[in-house]
PDB file of N, CA and C in Angstrom:
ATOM      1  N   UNK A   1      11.532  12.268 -16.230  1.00  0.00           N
ATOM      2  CA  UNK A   1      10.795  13.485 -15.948  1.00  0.00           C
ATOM      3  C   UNK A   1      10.180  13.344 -14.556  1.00  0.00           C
ATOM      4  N   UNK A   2      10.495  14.633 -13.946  1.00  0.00           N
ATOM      5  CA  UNK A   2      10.054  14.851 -12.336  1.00  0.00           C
ATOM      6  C   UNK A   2       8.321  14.358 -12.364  1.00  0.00           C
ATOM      7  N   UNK A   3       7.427  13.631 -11.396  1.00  0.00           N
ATOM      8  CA  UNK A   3       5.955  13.311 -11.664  1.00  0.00           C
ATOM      9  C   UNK A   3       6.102  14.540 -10.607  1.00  0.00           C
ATOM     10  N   UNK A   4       4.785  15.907 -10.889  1.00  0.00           N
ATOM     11  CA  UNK A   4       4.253  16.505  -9.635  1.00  0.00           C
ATOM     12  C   UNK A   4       3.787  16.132  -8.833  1.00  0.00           C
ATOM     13  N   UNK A   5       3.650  16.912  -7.841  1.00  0.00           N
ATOM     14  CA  UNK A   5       3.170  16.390  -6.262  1.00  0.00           C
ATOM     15  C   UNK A   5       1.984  17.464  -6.527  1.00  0.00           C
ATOM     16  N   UNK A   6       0.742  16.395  -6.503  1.00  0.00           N
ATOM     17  CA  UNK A   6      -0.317  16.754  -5.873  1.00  0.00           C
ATOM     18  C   UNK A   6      -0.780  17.594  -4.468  1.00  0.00           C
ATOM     19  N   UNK A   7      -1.394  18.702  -4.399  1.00  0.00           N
ATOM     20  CA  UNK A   7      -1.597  19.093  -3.061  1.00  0.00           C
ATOM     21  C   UNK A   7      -2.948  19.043  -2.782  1.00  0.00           C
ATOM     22  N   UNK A   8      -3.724  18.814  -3.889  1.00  0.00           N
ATOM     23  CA  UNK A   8      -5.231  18.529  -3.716  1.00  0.00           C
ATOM     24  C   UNK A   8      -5.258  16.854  -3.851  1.00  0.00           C
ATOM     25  N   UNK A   9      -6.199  15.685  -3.027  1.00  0.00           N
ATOM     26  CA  UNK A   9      -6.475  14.726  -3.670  1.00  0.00           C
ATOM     27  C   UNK A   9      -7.096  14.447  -4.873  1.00  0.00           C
ATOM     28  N   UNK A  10      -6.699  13.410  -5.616  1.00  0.00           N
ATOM     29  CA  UNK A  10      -7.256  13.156  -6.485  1.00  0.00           C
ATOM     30  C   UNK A  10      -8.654  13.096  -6.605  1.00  0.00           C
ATOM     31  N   UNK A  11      -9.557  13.580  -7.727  1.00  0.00           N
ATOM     32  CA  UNK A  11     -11.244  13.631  -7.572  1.00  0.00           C
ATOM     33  C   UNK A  11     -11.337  12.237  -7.950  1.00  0.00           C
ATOM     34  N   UNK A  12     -10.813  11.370  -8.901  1.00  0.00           N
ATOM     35  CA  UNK A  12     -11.769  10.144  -8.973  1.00  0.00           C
ATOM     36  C   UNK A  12     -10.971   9.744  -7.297  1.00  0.00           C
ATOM     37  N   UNK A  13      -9.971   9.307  -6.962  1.00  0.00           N
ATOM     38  CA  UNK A  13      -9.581   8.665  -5.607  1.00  0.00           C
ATOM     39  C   UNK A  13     -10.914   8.909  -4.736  1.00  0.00           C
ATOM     40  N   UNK A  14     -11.242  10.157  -4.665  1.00  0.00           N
ATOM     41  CA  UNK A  14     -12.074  11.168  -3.410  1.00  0.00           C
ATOM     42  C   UNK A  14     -13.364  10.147  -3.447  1.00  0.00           C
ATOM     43  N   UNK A  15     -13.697  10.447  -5.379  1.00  0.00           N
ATOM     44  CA  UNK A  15     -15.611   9.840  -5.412  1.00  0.00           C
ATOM     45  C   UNK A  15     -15.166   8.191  -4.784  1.00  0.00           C
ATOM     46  N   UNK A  16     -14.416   7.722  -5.389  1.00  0.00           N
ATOM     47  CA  UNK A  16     -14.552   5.824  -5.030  1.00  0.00           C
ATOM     48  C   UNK A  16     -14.006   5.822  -3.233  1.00  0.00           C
ATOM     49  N   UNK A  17     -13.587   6.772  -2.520  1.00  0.00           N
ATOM     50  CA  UNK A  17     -13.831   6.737  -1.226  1.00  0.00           C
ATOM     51  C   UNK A  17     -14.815   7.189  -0.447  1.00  0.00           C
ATOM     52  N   UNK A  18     -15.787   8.027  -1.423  1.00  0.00           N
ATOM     53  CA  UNK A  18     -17.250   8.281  -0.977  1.00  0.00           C
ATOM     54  C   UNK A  18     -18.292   7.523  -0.669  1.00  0.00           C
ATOM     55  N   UNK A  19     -17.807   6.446  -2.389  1.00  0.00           N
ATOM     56  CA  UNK A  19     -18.757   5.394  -2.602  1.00  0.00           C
ATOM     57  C   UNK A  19     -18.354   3.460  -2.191  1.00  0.00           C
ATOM     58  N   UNK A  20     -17.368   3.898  -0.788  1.00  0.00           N
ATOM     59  CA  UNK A  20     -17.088   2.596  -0.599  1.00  0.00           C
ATOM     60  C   UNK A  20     -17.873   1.686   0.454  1.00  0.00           C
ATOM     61  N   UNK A  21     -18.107   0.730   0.210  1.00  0.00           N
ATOM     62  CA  UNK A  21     -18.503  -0.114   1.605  1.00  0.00           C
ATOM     63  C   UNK A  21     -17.867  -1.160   2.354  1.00  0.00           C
ATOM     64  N   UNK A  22     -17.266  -0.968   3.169  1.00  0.00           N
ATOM     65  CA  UNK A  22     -16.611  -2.690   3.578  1.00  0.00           C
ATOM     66  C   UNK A  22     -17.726  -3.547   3.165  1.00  0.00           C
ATOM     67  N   UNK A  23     -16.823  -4.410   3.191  1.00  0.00           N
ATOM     68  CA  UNK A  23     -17.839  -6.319   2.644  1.00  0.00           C
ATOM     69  C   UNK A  23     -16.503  -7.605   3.286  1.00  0.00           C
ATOM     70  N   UNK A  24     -17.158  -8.531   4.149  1.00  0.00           N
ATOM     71  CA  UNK A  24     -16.305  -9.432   4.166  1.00  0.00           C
ATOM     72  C   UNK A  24     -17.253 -10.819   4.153  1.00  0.00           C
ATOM     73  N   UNK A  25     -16.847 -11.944   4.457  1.00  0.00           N
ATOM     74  CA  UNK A  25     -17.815 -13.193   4.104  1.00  0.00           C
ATOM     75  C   UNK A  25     -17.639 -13.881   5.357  1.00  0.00           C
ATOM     76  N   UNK A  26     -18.518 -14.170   6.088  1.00  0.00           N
ATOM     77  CA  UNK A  26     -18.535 -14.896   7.445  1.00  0.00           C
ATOM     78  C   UNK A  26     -19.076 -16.519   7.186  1.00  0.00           C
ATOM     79  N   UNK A  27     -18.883 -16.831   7.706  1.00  0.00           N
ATOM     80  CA  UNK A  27     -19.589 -18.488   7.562  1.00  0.00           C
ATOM     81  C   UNK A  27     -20.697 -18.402   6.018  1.00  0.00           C
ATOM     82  N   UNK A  28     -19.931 -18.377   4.931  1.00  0.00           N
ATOM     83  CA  UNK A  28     -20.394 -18.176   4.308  1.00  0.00           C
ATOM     84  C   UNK A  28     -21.394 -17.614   3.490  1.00  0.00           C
ATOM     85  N   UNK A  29     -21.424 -16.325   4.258  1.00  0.00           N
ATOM     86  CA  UNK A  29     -22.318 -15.692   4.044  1.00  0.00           C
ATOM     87  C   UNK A  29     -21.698 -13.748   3.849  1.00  0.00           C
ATOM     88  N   UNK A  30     -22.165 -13.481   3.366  1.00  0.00           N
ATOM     89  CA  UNK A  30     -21.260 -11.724   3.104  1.00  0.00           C
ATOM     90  C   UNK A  30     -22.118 -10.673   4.499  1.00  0.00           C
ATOM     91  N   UNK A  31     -21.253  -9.648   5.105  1.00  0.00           N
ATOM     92  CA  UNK A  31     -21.432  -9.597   6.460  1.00  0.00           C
ATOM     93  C   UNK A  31     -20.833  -7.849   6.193  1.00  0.00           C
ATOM     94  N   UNK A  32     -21.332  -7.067   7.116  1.00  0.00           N
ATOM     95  CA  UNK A  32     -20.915  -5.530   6.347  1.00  0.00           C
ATOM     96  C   UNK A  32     -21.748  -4.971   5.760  1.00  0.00           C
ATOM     97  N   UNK A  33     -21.379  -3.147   5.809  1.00  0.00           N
ATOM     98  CA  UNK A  33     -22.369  -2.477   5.005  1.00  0.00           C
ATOM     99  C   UNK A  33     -22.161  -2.353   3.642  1.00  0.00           C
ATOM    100  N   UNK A  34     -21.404  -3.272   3.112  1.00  0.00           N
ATOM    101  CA  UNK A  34     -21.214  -3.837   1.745  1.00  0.00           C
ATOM    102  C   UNK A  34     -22.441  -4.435   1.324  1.00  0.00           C
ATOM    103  N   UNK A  35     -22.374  -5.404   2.111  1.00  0.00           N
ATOM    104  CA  UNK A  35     -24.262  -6.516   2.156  1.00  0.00           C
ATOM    105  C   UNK A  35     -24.959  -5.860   1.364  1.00  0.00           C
ATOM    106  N   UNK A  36     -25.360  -4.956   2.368  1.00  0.00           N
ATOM    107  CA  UNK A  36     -26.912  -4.302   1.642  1.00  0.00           C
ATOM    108  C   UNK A  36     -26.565  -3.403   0.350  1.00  0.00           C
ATOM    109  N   UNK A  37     -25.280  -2.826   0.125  1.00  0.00           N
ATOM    110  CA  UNK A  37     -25.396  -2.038  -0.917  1.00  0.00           C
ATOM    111  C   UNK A  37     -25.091  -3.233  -2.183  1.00  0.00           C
ATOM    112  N   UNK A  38     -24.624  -4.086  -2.111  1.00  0.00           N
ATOM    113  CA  UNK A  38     -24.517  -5.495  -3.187  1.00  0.00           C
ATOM    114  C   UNK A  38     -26.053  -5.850  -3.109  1.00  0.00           C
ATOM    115  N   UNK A  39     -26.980  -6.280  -1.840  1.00  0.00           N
ATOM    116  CA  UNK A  39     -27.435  -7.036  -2.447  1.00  0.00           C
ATOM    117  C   UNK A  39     -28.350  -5.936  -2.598  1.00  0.00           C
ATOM    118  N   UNK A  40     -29.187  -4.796  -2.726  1.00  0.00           N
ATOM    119  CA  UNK A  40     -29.759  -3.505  -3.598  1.00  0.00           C
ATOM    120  C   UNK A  40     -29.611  -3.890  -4.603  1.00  0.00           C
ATOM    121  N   UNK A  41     -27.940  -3.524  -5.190  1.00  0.00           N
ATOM    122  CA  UNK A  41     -27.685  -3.483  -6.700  1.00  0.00           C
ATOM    123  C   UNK A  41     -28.236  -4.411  -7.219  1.00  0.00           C
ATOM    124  N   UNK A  42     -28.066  -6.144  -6.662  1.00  0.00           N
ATOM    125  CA  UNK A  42     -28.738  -7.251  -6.905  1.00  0.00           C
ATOM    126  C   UNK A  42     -30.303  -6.678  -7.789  1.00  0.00           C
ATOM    127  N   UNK A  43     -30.901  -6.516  -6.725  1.00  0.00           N
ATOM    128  CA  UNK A  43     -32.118  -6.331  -6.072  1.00  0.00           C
ATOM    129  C   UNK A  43     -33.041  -5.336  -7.874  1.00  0.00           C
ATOM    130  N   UNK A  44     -31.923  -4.972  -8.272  1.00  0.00           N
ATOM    131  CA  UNK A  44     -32.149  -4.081  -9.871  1.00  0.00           C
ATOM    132  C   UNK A  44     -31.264  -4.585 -11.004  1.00  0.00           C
ATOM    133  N   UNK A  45     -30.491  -5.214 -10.918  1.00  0.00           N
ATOM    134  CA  UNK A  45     -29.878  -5.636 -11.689  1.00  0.00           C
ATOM    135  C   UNK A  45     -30.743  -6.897 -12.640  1.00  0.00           C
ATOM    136  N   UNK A  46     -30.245  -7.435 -13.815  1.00  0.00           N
ATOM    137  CA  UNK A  46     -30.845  -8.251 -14.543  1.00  0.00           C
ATOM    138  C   UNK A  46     -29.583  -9.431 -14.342  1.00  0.00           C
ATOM    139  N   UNK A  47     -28.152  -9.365 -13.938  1.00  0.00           N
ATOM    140  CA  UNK A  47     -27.225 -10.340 -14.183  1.00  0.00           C
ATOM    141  C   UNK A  47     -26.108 -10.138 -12.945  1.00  0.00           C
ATOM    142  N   UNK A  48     -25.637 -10.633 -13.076  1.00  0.00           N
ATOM    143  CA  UNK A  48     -24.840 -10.136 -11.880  1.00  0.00           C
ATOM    144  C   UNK A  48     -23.605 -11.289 -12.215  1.00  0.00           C
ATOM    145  N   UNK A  49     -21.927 -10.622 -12.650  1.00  0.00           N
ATOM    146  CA  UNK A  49     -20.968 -11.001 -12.913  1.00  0.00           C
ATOM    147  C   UNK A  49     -19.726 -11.098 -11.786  1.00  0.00           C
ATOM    148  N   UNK A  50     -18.949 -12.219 -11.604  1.00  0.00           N
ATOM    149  CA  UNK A  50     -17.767 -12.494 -10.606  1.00  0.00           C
ATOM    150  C   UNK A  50     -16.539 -12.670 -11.311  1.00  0.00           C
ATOM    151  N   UNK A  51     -15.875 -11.523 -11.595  1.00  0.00           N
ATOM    152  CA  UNK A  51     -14.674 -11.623 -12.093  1.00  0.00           C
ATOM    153  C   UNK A  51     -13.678 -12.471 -11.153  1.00  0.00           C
ATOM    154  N   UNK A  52     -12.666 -13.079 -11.451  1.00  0.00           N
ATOM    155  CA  UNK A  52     -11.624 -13.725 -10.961  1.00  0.00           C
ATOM    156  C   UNK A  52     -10.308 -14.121 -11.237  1.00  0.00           C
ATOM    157  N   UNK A  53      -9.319 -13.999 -10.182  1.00  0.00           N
ATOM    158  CA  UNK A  53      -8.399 -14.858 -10.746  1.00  0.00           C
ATOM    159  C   UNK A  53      -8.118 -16.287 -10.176  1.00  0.00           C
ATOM    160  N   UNK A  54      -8.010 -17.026 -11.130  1.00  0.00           N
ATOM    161  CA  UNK A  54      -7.598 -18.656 -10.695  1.00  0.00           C
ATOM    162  C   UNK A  54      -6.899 -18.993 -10.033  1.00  0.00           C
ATOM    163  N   UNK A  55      -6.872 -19.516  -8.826  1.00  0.00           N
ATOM    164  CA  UNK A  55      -5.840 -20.364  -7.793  1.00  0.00           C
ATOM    165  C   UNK A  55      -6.519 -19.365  -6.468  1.00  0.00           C
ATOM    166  N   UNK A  56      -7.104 -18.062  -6.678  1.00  0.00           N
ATOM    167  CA  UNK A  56      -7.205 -16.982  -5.328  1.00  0.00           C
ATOM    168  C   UNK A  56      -8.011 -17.940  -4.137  1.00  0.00           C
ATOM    169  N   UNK A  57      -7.666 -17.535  -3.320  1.00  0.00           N
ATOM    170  CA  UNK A  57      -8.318 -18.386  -1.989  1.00  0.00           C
ATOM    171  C   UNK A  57      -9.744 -18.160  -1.625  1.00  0.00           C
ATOM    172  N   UNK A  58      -9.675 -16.161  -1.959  1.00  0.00           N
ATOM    173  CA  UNK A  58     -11.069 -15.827  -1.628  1.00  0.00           C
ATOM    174  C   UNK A  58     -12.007 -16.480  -2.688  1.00  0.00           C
ATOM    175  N   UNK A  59     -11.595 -16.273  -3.625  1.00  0.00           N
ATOM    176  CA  UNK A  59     -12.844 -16.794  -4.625  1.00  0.00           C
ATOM    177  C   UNK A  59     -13.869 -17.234  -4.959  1.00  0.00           C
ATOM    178  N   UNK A  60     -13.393 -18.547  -4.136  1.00  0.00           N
ATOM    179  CA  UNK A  60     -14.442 -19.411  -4.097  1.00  0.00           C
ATOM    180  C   UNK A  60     -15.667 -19.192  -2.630  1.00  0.00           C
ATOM    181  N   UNK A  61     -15.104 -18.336  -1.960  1.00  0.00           N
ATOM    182  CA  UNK A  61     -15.621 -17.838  -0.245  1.00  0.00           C
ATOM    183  C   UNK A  61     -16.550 -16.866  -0.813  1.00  0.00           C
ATOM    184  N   UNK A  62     -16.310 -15.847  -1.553  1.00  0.00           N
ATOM    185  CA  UNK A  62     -16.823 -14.943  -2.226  1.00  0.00           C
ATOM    186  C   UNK A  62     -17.974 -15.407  -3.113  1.00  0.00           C
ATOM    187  N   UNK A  63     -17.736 -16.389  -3.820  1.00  0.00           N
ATOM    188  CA  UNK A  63     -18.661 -16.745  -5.090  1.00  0.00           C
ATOM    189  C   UNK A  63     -19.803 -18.028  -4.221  1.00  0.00           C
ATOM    190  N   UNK A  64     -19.112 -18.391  -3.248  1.00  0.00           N
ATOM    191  CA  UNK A  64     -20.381 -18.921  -2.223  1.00  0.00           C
ATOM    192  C   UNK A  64     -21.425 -18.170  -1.638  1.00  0.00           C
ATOM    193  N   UNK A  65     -21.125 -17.046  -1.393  1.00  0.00           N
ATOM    194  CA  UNK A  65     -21.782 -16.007  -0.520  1.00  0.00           C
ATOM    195  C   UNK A  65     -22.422 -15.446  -1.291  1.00  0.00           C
ATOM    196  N   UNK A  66     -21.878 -15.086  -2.767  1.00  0.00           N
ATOM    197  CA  UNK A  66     -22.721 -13.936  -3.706  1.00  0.00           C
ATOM    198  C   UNK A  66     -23.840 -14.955  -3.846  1.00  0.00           C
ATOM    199  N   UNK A  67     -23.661 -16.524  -4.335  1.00  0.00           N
ATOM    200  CA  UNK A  67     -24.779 -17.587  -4.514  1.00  0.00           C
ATOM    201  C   UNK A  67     -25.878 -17.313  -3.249  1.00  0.00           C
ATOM    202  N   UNK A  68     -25.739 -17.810  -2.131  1.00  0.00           N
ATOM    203  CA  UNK A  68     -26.216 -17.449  -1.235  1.00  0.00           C
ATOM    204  C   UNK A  68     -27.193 -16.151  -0.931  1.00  0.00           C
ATOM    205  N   UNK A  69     -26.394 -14.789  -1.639  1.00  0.00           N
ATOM    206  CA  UNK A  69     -27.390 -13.780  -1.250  1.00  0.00           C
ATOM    207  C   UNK A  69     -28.037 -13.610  -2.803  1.00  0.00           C
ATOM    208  N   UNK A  70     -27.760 -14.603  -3.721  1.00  0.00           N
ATOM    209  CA  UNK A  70     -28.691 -14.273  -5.152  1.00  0.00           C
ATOM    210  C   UNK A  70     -29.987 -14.973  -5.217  1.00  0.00           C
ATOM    211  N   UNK A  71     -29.734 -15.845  -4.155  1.00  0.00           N
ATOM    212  CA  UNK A  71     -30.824 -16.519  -4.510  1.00  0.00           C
ATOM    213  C   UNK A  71     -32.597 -15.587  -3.904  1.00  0.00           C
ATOM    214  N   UNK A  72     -32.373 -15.581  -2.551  1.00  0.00           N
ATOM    215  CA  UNK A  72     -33.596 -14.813  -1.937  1.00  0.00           C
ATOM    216  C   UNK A  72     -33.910 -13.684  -3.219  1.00  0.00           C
ATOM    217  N   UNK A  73     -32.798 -12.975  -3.976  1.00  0.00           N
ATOM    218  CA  UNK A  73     -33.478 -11.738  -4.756  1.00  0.00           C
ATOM    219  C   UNK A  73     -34.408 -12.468  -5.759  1.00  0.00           C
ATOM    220  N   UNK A  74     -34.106 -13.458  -6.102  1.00  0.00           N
ATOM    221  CA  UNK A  74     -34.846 -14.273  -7.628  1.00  0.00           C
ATOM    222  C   UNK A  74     -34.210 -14.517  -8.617  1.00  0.00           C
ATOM    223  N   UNK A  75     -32.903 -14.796  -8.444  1.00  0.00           N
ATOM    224  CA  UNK A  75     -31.970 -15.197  -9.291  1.00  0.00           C
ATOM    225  C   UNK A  75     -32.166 -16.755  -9.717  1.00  0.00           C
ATOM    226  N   UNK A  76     -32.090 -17.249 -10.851  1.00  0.00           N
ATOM    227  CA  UNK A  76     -32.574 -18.671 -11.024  1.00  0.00           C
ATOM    228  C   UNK A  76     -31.644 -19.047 -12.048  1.00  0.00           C
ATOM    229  N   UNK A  77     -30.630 -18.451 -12.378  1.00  0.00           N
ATOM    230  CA  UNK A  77     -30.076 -18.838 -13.693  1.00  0.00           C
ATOM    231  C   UNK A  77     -28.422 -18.720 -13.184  1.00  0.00           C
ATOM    232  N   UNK A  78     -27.182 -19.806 -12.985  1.00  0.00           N
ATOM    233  CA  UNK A  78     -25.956 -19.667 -12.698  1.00  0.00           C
ATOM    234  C   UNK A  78     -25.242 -19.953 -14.261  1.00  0.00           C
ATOM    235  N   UNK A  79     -24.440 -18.952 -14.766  1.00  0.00           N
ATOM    236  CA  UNK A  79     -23.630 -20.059 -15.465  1.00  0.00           C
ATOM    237  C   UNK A  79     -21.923 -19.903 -14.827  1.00  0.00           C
ATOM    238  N   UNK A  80     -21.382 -21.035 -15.075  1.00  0.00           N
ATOM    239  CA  UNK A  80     -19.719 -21.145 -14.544  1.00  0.00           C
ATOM    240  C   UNK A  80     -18.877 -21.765 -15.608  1.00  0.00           C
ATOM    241  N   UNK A  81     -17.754 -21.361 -15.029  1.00  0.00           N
ATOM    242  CA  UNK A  81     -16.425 -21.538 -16.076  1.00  0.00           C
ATOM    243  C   UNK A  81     -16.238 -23.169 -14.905  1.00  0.00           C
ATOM    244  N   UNK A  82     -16.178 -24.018 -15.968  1.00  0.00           N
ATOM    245  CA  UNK A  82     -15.845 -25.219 -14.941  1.00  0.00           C
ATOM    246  C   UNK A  82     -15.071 -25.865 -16.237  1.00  0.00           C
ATOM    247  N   UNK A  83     -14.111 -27.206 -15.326  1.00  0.00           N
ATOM    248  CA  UNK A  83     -13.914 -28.220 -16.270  1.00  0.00           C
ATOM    249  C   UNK A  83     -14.648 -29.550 -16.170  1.00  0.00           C
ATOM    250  N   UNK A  84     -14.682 -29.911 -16.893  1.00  0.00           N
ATOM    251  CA  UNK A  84     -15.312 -31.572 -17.292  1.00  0.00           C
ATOM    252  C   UNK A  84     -15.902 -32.327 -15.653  1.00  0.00           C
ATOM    253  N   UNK A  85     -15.095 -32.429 -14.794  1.00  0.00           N
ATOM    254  CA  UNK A  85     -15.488 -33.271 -13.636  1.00  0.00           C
ATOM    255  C   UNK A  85     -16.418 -32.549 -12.819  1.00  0.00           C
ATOM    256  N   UNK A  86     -15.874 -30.969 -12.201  1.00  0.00           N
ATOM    257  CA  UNK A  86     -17.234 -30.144 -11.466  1.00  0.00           C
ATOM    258  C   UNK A  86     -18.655 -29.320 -12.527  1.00  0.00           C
ATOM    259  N   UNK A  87     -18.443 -29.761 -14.182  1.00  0.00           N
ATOM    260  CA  UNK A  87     -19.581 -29.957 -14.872  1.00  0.00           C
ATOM    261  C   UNK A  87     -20.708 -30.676 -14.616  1.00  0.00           C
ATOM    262  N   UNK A  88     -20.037 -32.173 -14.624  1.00  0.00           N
ATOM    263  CA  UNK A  88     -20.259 -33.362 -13.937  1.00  0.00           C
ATOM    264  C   UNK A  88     -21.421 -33.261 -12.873  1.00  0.00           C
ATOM    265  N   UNK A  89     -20.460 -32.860 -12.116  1.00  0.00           N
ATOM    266  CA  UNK A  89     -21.339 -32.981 -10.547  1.00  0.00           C
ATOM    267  C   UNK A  89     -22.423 -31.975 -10.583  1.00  0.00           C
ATOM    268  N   UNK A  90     -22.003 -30.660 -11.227  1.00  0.00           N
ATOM    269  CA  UNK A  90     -23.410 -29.763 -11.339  1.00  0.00           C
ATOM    270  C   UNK A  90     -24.324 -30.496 -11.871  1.00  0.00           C
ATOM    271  N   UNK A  91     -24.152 -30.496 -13.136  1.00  0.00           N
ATOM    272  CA  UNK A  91     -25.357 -31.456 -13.677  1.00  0.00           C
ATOM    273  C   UNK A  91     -26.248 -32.508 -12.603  1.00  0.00           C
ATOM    274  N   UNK A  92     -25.601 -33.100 -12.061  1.00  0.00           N
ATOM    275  CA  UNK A  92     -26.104 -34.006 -11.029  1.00  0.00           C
ATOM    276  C   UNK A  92     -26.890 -33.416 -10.251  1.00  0.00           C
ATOM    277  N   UNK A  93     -26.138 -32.102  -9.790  1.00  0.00           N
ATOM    278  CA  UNK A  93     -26.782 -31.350  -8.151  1.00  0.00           C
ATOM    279  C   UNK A  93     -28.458 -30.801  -8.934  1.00  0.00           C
ATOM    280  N   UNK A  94     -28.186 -30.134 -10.514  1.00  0.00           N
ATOM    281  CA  UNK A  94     -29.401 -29.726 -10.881  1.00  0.00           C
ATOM    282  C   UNK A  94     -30.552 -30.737 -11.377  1.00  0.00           C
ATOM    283  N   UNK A  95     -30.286 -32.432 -11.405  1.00  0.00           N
ATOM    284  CA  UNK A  95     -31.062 -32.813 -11.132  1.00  0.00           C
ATOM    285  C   UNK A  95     -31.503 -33.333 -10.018  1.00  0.00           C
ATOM    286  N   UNK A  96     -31.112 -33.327  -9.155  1.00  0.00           N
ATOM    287  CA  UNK A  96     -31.427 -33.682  -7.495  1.00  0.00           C
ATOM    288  C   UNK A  96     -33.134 -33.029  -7.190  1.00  0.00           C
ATOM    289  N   UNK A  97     -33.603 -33.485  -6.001  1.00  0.00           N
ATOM    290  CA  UNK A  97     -34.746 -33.366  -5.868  1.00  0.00           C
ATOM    291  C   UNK A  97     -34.617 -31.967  -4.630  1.00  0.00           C
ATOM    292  N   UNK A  98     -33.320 -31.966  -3.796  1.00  0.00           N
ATOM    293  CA  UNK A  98     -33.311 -30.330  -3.322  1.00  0.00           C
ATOM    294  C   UNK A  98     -31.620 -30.040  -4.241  1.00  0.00           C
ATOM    295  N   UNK A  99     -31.758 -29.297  -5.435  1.00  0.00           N
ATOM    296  CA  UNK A  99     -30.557 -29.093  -5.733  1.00  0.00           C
ATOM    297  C   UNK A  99     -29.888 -28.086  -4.480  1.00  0.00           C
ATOM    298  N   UNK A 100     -30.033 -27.186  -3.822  1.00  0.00           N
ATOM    299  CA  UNK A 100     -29.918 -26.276  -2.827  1.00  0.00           C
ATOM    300  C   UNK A 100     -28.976 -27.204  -1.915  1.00  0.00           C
ATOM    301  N   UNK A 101     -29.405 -28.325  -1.223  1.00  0.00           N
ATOM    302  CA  UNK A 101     -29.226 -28.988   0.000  1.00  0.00           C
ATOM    303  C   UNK A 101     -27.707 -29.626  -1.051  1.00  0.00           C
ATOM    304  N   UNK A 102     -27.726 -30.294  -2.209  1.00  0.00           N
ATOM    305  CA  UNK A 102     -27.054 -31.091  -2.991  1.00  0.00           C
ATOM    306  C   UNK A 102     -26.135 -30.272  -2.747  1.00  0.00           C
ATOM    307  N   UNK A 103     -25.921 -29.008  -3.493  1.00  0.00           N
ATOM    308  CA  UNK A 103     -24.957 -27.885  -3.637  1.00  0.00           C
ATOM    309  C   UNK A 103     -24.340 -27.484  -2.213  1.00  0.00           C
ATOM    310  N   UNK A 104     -25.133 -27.739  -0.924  1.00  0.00           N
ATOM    311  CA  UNK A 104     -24.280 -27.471  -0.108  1.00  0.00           C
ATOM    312  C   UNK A 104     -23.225 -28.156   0.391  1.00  0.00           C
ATOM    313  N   UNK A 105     -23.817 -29.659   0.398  1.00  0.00           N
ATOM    314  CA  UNK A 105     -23.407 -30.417   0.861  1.00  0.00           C
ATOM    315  C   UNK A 105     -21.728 -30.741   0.162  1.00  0.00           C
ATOM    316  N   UNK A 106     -22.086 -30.628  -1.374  1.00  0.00           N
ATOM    317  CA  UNK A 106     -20.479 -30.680  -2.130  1.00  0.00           C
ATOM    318  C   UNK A 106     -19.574 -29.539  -1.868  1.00  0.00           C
ATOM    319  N   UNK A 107     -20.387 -28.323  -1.254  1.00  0.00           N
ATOM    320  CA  UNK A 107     -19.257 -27.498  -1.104  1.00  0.00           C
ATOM    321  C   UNK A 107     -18.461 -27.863   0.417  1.00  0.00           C
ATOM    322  N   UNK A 108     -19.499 -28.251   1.135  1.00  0.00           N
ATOM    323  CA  UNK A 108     -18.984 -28.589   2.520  1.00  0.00           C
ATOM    324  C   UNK A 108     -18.153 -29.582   2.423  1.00  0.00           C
ATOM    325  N   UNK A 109     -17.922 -31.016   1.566  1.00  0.00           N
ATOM    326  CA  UNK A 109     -17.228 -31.711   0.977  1.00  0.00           C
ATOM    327  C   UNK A 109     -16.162 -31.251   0.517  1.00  0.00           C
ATOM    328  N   UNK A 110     -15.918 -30.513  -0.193  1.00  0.00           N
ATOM    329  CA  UNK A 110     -14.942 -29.870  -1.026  1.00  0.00           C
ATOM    330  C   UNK A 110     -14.275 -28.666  -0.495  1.00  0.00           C
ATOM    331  N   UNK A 111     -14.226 -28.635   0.441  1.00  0.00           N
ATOM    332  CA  UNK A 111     -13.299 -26.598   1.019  1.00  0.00           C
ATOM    333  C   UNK A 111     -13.094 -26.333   0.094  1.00  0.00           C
ATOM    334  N   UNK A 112     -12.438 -26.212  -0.856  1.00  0.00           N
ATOM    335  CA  UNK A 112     -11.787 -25.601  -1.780  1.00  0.00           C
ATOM    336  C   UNK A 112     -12.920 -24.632  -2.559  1.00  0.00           C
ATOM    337  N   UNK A 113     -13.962 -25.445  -2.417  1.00  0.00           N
ATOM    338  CA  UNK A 113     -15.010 -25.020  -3.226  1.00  0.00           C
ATOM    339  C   UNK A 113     -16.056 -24.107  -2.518  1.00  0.00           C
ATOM    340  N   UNK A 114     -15.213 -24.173  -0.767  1.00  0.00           N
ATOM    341  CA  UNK A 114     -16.515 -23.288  -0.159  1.00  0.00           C
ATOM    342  C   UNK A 114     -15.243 -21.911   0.480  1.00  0.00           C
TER     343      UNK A 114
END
């Protein structure tokens, strides 16, 4: 069956191009008028979730940066999908005496992880 041709755009297409912001992550940090409308939402939110898929490159660039801008709002609580060895090392970093400095330092260690 023939699909019609639209001559009006689509209304949901239209609203989610109303309501978009670029966002990209610079030296680890998120950069764009994405920023401020993420970290707002932050800013009211009670939780704040990072969907993913496994192996993606950004991921972990992304989930550095969201850390980064959660913390100044008052975020105090991470949980992660990890296995057994970067369990491990969290545990460690959250007993450290600057977990902050700990956590950077393994990501700077680890690319993969920053």
């Amino acid at each position: 069956m023939p699909q019609p041709t639209l001559t009006e755009p689509d209304p949901l297409t239209e609203l989610l191009r109303t309501h978009r912001s670029d966002i990209a992550v610079e030296a680890g940090r998120f950069t764009g008028p994405g920023d401020n409308v993420l970290t707002a939402a932050m800013s009211r939110a009670r939780f704040v979730i990072l969907g993913e898929d496994h192996g993606t490159a950004e991921i972990p660039r992304v989930a550095r940066a969201l850390y980064e801008t959660m913390q100044p709002a008052g975020y105090d609580t991470l949980v992660v999908e990890v296995g057994p060895y970067v369990a491990a090392e969290l545990r460690a970093m959250l007993g450290a005496t600057d977990p902050g400095a700990r956590m950077r330092a393994y990501l700077g260690a680890n690319p993969s992880g920053s």
